[in-house]
PDB file of N, CA and C in Angstrom:
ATOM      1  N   UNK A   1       5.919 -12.184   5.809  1.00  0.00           N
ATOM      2  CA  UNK A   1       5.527 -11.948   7.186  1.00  0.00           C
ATOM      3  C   UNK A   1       4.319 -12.830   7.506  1.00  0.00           C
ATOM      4  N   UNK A   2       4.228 -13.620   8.633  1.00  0.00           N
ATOM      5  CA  UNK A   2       3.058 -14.513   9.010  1.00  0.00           C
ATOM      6  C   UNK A   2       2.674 -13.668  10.155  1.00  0.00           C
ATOM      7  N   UNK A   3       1.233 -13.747  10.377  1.00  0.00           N
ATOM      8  CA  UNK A   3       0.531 -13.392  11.072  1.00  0.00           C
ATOM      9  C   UNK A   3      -0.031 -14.492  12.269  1.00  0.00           C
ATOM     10  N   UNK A   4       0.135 -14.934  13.670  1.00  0.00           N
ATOM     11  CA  UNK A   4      -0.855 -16.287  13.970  1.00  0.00           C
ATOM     12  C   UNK A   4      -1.951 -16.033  13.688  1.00  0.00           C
ATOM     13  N   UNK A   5      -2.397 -17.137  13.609  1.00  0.00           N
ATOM     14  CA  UNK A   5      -3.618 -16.908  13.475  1.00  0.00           C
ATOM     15  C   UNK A   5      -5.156 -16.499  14.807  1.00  0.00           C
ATOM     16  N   UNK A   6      -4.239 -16.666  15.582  1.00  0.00           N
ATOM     17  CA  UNK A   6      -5.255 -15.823  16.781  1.00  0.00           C
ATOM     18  C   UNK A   6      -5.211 -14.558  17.378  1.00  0.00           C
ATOM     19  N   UNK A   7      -3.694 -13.365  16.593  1.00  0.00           N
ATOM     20  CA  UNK A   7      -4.337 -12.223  16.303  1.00  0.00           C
ATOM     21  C   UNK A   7      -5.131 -11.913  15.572  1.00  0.00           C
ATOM     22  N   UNK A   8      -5.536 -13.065  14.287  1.00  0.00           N
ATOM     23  CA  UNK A   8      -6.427 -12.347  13.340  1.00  0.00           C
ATOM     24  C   UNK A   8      -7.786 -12.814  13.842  1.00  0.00           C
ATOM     25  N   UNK A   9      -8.036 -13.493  15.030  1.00  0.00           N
ATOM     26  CA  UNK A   9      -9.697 -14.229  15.250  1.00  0.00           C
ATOM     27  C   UNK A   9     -10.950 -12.940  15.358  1.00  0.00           C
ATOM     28  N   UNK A  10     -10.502 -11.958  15.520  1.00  0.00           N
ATOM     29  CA  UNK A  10     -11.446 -11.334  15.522  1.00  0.00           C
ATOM     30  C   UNK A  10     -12.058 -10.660  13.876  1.00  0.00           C
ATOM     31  N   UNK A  11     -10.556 -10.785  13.084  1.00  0.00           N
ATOM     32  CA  UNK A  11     -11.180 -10.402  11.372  1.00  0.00           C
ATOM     33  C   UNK A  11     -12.119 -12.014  10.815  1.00  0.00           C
ATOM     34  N   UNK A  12     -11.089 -12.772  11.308  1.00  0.00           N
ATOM     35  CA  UNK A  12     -11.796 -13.871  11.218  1.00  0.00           C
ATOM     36  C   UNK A  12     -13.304 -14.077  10.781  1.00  0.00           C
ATOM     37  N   UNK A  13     -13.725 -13.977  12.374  1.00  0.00           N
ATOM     38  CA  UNK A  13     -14.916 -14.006  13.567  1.00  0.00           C
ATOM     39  C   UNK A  13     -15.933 -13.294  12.061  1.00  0.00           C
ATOM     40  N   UNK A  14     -15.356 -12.123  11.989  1.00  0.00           N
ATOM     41  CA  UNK A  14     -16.325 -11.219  11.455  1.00  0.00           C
ATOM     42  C   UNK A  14     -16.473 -11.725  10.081  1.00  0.00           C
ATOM     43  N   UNK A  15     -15.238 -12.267   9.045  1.00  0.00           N
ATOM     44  CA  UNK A  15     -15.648 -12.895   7.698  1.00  0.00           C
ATOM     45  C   UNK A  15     -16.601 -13.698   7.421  1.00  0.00           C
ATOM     46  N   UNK A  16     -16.891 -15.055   9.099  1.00  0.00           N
ATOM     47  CA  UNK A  16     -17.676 -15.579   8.818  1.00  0.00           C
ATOM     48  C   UNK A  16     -19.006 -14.941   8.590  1.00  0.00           C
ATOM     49  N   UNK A  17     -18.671 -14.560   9.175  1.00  0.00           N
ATOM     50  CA  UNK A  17     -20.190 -13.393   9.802  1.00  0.00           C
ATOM     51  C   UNK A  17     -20.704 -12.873   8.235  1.00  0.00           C
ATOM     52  N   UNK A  18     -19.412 -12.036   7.689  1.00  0.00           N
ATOM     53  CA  UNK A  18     -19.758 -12.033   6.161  1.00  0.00           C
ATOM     54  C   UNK A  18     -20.264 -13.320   5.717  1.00  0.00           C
ATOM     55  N   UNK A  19     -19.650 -13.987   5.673  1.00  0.00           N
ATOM     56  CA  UNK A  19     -19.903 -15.593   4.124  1.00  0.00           C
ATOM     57  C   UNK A  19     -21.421 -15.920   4.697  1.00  0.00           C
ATOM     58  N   UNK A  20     -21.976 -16.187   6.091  1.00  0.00           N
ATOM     59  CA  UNK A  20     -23.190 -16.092   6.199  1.00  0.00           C
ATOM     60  C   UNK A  20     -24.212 -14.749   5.848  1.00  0.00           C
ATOM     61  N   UNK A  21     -23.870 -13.453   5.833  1.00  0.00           N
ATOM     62  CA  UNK A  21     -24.435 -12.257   5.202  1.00  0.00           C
ATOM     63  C   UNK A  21     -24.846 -12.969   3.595  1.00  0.00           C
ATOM     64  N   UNK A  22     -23.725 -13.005   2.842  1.00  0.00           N
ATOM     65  CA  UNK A  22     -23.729 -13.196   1.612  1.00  0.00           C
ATOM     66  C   UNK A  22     -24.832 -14.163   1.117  1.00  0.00           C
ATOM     67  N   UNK A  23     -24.728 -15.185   1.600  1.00  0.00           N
ATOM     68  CA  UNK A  23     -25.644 -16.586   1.652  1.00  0.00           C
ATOM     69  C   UNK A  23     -27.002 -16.356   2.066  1.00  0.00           C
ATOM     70  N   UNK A  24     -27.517 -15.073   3.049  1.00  0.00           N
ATOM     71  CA  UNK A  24     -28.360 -14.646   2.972  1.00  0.00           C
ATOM     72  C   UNK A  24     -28.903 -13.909   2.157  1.00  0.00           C
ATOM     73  N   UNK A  25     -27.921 -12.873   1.197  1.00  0.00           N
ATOM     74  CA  UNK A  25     -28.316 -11.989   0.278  1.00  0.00           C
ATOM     75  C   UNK A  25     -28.419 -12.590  -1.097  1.00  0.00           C
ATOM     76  N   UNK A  26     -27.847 -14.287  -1.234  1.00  0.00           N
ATOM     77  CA  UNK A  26     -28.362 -14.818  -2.707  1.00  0.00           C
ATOM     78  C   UNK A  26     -29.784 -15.347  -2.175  1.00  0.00           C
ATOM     79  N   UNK A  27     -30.015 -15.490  -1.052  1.00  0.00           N
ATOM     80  CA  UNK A  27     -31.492 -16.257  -1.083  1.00  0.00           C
ATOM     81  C   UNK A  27     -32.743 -15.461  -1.414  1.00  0.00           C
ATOM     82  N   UNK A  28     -32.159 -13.937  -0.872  1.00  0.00           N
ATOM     83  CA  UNK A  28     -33.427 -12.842  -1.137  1.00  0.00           C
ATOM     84  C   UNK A  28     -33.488 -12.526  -2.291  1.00  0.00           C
ATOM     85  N   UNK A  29     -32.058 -12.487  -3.130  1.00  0.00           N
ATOM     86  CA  UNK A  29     -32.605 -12.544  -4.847  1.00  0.00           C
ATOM     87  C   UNK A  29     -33.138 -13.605  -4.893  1.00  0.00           C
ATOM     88  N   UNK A  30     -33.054 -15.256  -4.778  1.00  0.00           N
ATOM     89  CA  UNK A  30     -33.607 -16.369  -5.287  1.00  0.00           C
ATOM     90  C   UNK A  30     -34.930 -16.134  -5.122  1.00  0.00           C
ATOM     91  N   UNK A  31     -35.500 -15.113  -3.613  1.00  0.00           N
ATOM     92  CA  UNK A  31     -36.948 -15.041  -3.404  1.00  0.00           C
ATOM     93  C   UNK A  31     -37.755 -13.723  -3.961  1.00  0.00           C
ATOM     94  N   UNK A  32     -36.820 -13.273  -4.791  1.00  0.00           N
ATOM     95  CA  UNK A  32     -37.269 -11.969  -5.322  1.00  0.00           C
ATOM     96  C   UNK A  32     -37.658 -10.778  -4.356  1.00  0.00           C
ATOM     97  N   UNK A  33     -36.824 -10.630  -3.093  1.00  0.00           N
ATOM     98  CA  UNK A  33     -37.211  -9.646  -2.048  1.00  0.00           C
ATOM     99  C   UNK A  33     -37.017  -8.226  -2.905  1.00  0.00           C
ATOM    100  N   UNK A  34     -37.731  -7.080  -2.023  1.00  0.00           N
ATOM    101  CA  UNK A  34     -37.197  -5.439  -2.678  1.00  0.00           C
ATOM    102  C   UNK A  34     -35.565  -5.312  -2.998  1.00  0.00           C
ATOM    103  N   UNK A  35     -35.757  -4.609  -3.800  1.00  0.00           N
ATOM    104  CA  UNK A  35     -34.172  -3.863  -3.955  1.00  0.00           C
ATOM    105  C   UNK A  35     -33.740  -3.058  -3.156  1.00  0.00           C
ATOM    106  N   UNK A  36     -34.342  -2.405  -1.829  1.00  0.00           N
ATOM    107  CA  UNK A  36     -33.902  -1.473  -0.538  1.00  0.00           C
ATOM    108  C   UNK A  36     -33.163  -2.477   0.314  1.00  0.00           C
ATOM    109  N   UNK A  37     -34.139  -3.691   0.692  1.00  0.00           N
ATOM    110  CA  UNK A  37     -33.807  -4.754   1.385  1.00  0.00           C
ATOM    111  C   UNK A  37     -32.179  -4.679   1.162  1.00  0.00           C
ATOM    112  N   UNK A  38     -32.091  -5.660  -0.245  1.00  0.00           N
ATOM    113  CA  UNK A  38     -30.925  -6.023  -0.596  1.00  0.00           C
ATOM    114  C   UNK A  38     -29.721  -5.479  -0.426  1.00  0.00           C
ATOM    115  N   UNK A  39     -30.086  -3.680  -1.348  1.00  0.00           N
ATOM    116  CA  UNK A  39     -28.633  -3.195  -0.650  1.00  0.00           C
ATOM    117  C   UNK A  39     -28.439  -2.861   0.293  1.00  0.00           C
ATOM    118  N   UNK A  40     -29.522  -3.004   1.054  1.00  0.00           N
ATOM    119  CA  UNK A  40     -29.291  -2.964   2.659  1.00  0.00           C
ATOM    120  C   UNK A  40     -28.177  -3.636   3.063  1.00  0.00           C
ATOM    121  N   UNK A  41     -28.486  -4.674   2.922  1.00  0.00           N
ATOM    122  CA  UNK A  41     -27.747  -6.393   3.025  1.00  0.00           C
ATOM    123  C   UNK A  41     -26.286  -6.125   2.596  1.00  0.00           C
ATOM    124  N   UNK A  42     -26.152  -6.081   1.276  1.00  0.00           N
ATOM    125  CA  UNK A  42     -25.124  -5.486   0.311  1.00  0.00           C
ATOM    126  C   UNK A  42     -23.936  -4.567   0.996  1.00  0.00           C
ATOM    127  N   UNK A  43     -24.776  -3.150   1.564  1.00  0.00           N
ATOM    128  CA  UNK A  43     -23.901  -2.662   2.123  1.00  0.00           C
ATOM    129  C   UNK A  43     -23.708  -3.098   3.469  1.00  0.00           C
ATOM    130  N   UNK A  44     -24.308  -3.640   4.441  1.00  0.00           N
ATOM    131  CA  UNK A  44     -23.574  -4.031   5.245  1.00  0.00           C
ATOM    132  C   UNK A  44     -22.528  -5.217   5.385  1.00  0.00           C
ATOM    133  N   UNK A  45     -22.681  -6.284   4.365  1.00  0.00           N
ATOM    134  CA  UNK A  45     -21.358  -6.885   3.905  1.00  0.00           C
ATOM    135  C   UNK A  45     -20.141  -6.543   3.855  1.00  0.00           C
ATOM    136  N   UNK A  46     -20.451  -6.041   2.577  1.00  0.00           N
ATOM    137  CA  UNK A  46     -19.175  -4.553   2.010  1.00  0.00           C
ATOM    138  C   UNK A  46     -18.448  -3.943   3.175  1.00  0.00           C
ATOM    139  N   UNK A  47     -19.008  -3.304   4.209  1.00  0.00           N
ATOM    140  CA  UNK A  47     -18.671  -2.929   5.454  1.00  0.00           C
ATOM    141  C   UNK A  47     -17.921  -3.586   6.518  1.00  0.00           C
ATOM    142  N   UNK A  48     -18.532  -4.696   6.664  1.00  0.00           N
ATOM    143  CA  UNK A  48     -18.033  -5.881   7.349  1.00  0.00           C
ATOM    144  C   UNK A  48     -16.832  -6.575   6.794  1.00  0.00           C
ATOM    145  N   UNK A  49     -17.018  -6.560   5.517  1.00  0.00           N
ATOM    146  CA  UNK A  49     -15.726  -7.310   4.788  1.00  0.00           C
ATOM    147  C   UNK A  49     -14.686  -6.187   4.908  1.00  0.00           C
ATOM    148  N   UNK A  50     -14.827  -4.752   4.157  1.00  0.00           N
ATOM    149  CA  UNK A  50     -14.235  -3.906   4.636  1.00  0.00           C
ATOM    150  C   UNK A  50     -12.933  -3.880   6.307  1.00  0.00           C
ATOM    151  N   UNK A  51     -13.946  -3.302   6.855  1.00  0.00           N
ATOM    152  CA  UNK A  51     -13.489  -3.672   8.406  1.00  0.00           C
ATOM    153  C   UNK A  51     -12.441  -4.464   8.928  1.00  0.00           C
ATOM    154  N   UNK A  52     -12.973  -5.791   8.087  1.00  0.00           N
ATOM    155  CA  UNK A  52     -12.480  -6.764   8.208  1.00  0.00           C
ATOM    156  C   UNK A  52     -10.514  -7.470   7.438  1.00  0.00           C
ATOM    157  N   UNK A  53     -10.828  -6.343   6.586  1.00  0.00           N
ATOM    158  CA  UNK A  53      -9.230  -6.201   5.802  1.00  0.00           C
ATOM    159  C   UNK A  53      -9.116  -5.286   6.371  1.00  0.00           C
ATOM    160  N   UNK A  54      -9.149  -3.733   7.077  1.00  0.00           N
ATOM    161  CA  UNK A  54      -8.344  -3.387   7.619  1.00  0.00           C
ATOM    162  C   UNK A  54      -7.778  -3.563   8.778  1.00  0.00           C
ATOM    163  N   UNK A  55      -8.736  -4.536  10.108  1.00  0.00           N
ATOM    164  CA  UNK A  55      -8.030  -5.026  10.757  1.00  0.00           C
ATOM    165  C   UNK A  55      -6.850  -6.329  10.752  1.00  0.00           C
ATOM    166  N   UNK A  56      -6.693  -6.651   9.469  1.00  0.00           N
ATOM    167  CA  UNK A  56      -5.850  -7.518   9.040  1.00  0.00           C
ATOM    168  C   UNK A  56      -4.581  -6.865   8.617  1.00  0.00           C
ATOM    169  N   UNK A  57      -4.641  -5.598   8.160  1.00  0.00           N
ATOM    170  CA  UNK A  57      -3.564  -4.935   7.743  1.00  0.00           C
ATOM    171  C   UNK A  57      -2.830  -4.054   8.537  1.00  0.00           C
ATOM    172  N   UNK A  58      -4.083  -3.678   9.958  1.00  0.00           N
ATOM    173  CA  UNK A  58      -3.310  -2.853  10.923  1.00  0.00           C
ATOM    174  C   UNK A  58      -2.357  -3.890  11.537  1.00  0.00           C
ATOM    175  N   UNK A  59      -3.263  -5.408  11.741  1.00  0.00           N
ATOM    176  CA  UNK A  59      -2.120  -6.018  12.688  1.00  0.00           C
ATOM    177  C   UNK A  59      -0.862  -6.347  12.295  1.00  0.00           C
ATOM    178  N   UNK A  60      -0.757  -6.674  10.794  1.00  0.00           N
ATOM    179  CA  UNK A  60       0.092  -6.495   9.770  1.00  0.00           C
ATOM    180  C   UNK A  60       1.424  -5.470   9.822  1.00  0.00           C
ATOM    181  N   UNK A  61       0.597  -4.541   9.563  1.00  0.00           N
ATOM    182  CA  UNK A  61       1.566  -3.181  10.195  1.00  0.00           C
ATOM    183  C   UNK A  61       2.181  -3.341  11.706  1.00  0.00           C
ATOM    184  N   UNK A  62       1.493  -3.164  12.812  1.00  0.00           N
ATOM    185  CA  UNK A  62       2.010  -3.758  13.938  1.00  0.00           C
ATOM    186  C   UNK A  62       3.245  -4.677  14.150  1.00  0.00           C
ATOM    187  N   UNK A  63       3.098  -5.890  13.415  1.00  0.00           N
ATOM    188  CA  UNK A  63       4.181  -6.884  13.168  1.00  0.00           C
ATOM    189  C   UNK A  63       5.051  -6.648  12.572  1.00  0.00           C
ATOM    190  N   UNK A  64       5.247  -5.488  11.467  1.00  0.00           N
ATOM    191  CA  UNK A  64       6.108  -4.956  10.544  1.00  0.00           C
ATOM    192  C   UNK A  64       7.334  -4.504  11.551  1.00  0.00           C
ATOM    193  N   UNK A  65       7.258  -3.821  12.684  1.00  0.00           N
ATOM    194  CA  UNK A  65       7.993  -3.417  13.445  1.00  0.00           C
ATOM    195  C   UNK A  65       8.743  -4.043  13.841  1.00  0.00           C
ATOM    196  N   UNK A  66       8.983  -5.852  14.034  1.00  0.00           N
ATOM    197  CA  UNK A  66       9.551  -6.759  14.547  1.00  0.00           C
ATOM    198  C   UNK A  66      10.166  -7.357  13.952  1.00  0.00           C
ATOM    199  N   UNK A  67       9.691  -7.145  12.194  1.00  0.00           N
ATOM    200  CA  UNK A  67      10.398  -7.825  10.836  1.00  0.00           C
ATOM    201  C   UNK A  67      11.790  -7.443  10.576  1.00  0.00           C
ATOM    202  N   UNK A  68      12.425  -8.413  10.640  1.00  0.00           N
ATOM    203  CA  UNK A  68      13.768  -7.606   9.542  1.00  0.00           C
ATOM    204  C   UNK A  68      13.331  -7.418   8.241  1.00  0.00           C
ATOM    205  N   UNK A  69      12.455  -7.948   7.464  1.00  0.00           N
ATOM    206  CA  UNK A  69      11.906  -6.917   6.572  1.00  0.00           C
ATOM    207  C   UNK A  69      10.764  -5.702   6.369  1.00  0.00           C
ATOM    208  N   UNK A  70      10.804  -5.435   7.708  1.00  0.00           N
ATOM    209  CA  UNK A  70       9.903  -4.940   8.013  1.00  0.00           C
ATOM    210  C   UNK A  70       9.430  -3.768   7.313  1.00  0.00           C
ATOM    211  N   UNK A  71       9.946  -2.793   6.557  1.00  0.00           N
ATOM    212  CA  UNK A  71       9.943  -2.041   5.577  1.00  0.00           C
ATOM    213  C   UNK A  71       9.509  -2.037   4.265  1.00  0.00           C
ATOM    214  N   UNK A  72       9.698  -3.367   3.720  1.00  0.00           N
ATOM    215  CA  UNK A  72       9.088  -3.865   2.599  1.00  0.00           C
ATOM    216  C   UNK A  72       7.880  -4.310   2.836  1.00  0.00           C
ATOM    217  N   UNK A  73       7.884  -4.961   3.955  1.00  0.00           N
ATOM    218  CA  UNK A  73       6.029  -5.535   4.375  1.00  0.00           C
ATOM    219  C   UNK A  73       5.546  -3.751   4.275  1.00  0.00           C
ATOM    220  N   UNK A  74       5.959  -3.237   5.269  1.00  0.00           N
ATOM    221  CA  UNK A  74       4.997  -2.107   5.386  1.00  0.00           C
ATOM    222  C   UNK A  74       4.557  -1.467   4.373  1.00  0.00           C
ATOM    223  N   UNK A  75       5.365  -1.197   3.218  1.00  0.00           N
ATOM    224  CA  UNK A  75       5.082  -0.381   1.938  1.00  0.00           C
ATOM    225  C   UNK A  75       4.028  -1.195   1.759  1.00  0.00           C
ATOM    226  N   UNK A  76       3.913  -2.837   1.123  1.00  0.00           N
ATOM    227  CA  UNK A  76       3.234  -3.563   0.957  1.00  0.00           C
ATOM    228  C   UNK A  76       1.943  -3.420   1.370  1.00  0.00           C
ATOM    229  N   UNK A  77       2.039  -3.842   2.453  1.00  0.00           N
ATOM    230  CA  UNK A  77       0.409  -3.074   3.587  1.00  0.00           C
ATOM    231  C   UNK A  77      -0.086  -1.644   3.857  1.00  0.00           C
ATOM    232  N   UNK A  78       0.818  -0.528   3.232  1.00  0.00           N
ATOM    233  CA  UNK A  78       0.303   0.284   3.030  1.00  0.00           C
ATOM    234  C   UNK A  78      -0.497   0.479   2.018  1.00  0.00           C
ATOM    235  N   UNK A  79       0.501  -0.048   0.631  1.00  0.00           N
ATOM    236  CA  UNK A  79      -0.571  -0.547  -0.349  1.00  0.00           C
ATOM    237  C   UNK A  79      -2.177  -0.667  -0.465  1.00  0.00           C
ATOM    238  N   UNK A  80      -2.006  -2.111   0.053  1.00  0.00           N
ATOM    239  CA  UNK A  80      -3.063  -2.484   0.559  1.00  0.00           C
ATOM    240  C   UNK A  80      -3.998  -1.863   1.244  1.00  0.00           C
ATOM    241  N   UNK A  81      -3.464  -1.189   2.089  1.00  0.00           N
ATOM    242  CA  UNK A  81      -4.244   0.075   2.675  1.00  0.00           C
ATOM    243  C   UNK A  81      -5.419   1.002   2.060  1.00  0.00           C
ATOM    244  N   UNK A  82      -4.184   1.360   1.019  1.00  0.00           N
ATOM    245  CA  UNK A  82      -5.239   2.305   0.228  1.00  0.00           C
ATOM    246  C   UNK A  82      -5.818   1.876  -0.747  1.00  0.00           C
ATOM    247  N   UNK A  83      -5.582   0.566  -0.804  1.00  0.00           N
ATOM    248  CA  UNK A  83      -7.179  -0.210  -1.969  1.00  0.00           C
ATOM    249  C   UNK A  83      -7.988  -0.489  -1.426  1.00  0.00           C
ATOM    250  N   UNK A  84      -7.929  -0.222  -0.027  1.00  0.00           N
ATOM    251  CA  UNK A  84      -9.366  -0.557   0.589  1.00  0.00           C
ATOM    252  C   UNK A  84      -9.982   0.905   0.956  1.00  0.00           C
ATOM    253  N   UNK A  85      -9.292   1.949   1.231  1.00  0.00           N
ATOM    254  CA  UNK A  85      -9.548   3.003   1.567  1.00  0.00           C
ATOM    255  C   UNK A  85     -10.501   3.844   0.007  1.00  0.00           C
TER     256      UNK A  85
END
């Protein structure tokens, strides 16, 4: 199942958003910031990345409906579902 890629701009949007989080959170170890800071940082990544696979899997699901395999995707992305859950 393909997805375009401009239903996914908004998981997108937000990964970058992660990969710049991340890039911020090796610099505050490189600068030795607190450890509150960090998993501050940490968890809001996690969150964001989070978020960010399940709106990939709802739209996923969505599209499943239109598949002639649509049944096998879905198990699939349900899967998936609950490894993020």
């Amino acid at each position: 199942m393909q997805i375009e890629p401009t239903e996914l701009k908004a998981a997108r949007d937000r990964l970058v958003r992660v990969q710049g989080q991340i890039g911020g959170i090796v610099k505050m170890l490189d600068e030795g910031r607190d450890c509150t800071e960090l998993l501050t940082q940490l968890s809001a990544a996690s969150t964001a990345l989070t978020r960010a696979g399940f709106t990939i899997i709802s739209t996923g699901m969505a599209k499943c409906g239109n598949d002639p395999e649509g049944k096998a995707n879905r198990e699939t992305l349900e899967k998936a579902f609950m490894s993020l859950a």
